[in-house]
N, C-alpha and C. Protein backbone atom coordinates (compact mmCIF):
# COMPACT_ATOMS: atom_id res chain seq x y z
N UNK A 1 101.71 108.85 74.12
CA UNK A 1 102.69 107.88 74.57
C UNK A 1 101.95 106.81 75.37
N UNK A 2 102.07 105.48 75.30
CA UNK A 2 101.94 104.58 75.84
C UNK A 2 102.75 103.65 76.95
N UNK A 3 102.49 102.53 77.36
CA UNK A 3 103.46 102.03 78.06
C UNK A 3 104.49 101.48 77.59
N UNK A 4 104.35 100.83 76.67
CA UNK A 4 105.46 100.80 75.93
C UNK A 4 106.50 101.80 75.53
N UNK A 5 106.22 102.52 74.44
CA UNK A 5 107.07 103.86 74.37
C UNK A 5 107.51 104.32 75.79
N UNK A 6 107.20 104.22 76.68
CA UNK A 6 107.64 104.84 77.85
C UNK A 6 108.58 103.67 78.65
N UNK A 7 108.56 102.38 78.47
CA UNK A 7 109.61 101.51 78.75
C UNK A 7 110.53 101.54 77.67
N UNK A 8 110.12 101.98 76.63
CA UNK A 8 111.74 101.90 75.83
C UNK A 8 112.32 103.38 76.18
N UNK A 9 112.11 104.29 76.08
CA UNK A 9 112.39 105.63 76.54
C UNK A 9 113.22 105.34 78.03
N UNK A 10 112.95 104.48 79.25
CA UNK A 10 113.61 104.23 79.99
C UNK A 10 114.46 103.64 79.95
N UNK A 11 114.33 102.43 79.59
CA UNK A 11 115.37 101.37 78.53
C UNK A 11 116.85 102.07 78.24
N UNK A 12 116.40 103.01 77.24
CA UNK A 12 117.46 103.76 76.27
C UNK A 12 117.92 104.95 77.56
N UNK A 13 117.23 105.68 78.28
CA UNK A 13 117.90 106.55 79.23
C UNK A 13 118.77 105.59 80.08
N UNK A 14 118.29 104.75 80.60
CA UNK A 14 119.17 103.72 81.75
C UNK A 14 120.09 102.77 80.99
N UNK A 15 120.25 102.73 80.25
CA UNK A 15 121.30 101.57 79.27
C UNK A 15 120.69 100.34 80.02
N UNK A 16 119.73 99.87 80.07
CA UNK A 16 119.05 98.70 80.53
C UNK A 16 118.63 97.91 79.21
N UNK A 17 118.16 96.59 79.49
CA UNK A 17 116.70 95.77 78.65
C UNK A 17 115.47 96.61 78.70
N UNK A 18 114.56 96.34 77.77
CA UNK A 18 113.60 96.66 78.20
C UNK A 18 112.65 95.99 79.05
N UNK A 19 113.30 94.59 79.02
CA UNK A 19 112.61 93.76 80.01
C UNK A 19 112.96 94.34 81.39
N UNK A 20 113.88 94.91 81.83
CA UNK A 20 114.48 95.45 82.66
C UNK A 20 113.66 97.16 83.55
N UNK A 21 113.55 97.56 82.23
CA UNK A 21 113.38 99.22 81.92
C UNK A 21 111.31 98.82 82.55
N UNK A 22 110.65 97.37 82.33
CA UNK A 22 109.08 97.14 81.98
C UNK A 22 108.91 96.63 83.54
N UNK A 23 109.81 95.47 84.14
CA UNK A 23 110.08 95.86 85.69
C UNK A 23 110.13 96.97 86.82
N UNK A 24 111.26 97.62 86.43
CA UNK A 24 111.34 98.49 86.98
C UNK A 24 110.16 100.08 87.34
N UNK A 25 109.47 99.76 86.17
CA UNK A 25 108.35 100.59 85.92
C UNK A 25 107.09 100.06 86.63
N UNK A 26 106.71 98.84 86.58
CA UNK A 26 105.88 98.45 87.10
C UNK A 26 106.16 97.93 88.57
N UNK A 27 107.15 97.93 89.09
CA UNK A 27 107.43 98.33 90.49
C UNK A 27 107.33 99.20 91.05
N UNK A 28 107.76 100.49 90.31
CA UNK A 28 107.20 102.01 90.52
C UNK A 28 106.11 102.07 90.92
N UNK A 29 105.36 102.09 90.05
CA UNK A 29 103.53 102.00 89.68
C UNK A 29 103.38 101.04 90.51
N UNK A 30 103.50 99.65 90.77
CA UNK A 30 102.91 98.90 92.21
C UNK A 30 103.02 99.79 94.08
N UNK A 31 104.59 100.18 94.18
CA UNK A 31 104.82 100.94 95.03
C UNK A 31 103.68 101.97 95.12
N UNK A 32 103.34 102.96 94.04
CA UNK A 32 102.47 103.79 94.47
C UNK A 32 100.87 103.64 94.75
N UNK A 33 100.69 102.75 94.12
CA UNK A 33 99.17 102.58 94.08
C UNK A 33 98.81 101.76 95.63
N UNK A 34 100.34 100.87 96.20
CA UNK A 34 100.33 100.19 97.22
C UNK A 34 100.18 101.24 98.30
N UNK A 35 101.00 102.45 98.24
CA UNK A 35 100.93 103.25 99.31
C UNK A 35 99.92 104.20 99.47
N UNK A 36 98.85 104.46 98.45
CA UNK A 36 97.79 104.86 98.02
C UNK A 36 96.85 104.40 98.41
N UNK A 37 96.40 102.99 98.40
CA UNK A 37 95.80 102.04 99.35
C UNK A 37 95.70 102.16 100.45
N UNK A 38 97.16 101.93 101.04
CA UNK A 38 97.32 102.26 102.67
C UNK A 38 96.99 104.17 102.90
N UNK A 39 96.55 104.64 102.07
CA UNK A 39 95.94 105.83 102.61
C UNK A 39 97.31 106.94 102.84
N UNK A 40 98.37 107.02 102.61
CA UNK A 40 99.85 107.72 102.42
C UNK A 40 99.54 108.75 100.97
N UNK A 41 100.68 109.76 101.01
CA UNK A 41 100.90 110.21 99.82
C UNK A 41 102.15 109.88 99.18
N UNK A 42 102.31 110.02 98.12
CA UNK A 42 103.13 109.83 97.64
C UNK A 42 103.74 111.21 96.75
N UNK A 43 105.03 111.62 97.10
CA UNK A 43 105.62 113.03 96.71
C UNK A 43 107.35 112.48 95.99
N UNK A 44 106.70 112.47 95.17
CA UNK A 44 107.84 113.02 93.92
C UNK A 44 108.37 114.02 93.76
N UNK A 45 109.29 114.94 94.37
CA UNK A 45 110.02 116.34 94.14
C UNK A 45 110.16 116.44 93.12
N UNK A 46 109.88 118.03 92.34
CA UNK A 46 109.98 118.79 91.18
C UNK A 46 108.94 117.80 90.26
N UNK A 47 108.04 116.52 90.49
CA UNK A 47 107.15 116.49 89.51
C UNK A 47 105.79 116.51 90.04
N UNK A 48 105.47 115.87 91.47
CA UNK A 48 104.19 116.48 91.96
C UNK A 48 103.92 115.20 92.84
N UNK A 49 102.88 114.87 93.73
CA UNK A 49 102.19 114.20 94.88
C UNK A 49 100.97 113.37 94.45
N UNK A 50 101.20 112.42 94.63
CA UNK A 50 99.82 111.19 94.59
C UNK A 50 98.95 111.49 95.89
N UNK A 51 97.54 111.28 95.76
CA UNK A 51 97.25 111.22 97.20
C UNK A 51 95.68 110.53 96.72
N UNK A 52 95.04 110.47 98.11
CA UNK A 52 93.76 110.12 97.57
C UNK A 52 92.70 110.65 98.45
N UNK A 53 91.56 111.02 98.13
CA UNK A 53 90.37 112.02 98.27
C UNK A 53 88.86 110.99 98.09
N UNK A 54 88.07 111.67 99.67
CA UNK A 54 87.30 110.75 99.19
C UNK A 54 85.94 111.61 99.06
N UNK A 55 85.31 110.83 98.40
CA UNK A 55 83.87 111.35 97.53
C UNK A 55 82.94 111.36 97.79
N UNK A 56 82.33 112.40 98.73
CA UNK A 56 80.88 111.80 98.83
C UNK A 56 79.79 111.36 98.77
N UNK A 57 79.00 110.72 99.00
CA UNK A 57 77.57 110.43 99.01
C UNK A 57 76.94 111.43 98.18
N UNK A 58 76.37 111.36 97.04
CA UNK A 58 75.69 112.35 96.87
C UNK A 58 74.45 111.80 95.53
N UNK A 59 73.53 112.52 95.09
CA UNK A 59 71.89 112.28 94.81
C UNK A 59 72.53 112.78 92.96
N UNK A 60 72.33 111.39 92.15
CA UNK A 60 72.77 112.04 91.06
C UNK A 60 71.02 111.75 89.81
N UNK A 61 71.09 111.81 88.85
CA UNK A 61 70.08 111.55 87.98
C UNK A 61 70.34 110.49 86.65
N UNK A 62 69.53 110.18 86.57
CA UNK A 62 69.66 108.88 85.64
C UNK A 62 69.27 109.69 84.07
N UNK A 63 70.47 109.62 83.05
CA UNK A 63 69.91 110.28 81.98
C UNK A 63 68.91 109.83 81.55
N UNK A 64 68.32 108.66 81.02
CA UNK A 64 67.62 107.87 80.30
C UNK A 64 66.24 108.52 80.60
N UNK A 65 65.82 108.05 82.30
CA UNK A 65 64.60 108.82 82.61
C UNK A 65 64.40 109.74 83.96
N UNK A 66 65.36 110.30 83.87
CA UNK A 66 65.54 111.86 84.85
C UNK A 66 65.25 111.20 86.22
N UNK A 67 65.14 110.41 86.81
CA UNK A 67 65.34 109.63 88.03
C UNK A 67 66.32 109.86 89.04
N UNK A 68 66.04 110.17 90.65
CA UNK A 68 67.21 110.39 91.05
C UNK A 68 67.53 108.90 91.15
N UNK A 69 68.69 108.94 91.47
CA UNK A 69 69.56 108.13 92.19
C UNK A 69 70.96 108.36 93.48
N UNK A 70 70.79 107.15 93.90
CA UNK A 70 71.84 107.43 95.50
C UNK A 70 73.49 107.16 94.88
N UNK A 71 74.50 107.95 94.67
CA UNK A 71 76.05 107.75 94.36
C UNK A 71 76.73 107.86 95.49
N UNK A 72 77.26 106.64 95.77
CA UNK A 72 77.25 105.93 97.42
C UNK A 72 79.24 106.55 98.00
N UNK A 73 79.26 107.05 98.14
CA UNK A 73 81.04 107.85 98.50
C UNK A 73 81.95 106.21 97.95
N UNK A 74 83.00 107.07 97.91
CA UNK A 74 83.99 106.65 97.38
C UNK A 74 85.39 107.16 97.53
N UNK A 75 86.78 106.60 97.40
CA UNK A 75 87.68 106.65 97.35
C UNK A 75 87.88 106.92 96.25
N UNK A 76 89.29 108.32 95.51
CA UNK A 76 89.43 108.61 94.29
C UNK A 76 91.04 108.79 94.01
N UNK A 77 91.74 108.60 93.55
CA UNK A 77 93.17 109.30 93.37
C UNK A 77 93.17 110.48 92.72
N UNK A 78 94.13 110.95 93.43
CA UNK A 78 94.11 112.69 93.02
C UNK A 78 95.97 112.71 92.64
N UNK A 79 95.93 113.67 92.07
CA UNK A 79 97.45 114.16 91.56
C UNK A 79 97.84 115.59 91.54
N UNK A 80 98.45 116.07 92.26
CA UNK A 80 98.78 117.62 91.84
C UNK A 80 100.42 117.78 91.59
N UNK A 81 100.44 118.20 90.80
CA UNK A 81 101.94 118.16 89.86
C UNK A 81 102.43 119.51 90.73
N UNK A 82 104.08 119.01 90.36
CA UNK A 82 104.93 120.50 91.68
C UNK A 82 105.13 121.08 90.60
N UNK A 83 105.62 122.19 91.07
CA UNK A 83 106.05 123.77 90.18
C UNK A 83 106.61 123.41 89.20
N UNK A 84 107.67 123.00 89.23
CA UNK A 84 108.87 122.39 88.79
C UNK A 84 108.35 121.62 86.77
N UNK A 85 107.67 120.69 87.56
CA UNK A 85 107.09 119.56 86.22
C UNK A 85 105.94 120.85 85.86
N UNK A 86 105.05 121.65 86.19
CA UNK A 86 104.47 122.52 85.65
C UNK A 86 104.86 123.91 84.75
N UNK A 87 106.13 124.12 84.99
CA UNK A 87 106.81 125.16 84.55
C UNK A 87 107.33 124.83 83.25
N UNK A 88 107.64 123.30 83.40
CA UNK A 88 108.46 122.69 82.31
C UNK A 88 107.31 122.22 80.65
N UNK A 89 106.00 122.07 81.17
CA UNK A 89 105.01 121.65 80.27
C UNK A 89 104.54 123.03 79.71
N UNK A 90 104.70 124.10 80.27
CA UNK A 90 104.10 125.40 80.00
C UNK A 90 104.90 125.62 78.31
């Protein structure tokens, strides 16, 4: 499924446009990634929690010619899905 298919799928659940259904979605998705930023989680009941995790510093190798190299930390998004949305994919 894509973004599309997934704005018409909303579309058709909400008796909306899909211009409507492609808004509303990408307000979603702005909201979270905004509060993700600001370092918050984000918890969706019965489907699971946005959050973000950060990465450390660490000594990796260069395939080409086995070289180390320095992989400088980082910020990552993480997702852990609730019971609920896990029970249902099983």
């Amino acid at each position: 499924m894509n973004k599309a298919d997934l704005v018409s799928i909303i579309a058709n659940g909400a008796s909306i446009s899909k211009a409507q259904a492609a808004k509303a979605l990408d307000s979603a998705l702005d909201a979270i990634v905004g509060a993700l930023k600001k370092g918050d989680k984000v918890t969706l009941v019965n489907f699971g929690t946005f959050s973000v995790a950060t990465r450390a510093a660490r000594t990796g190798r260069n395939p080409r010619t086995n070289e180390p190299i320095e992989i400088s930390a980082k910020m990552v998004p993480k997702f852990k899905p609730g019971k609920v949305f896990l029970d249902s994919v099983k």
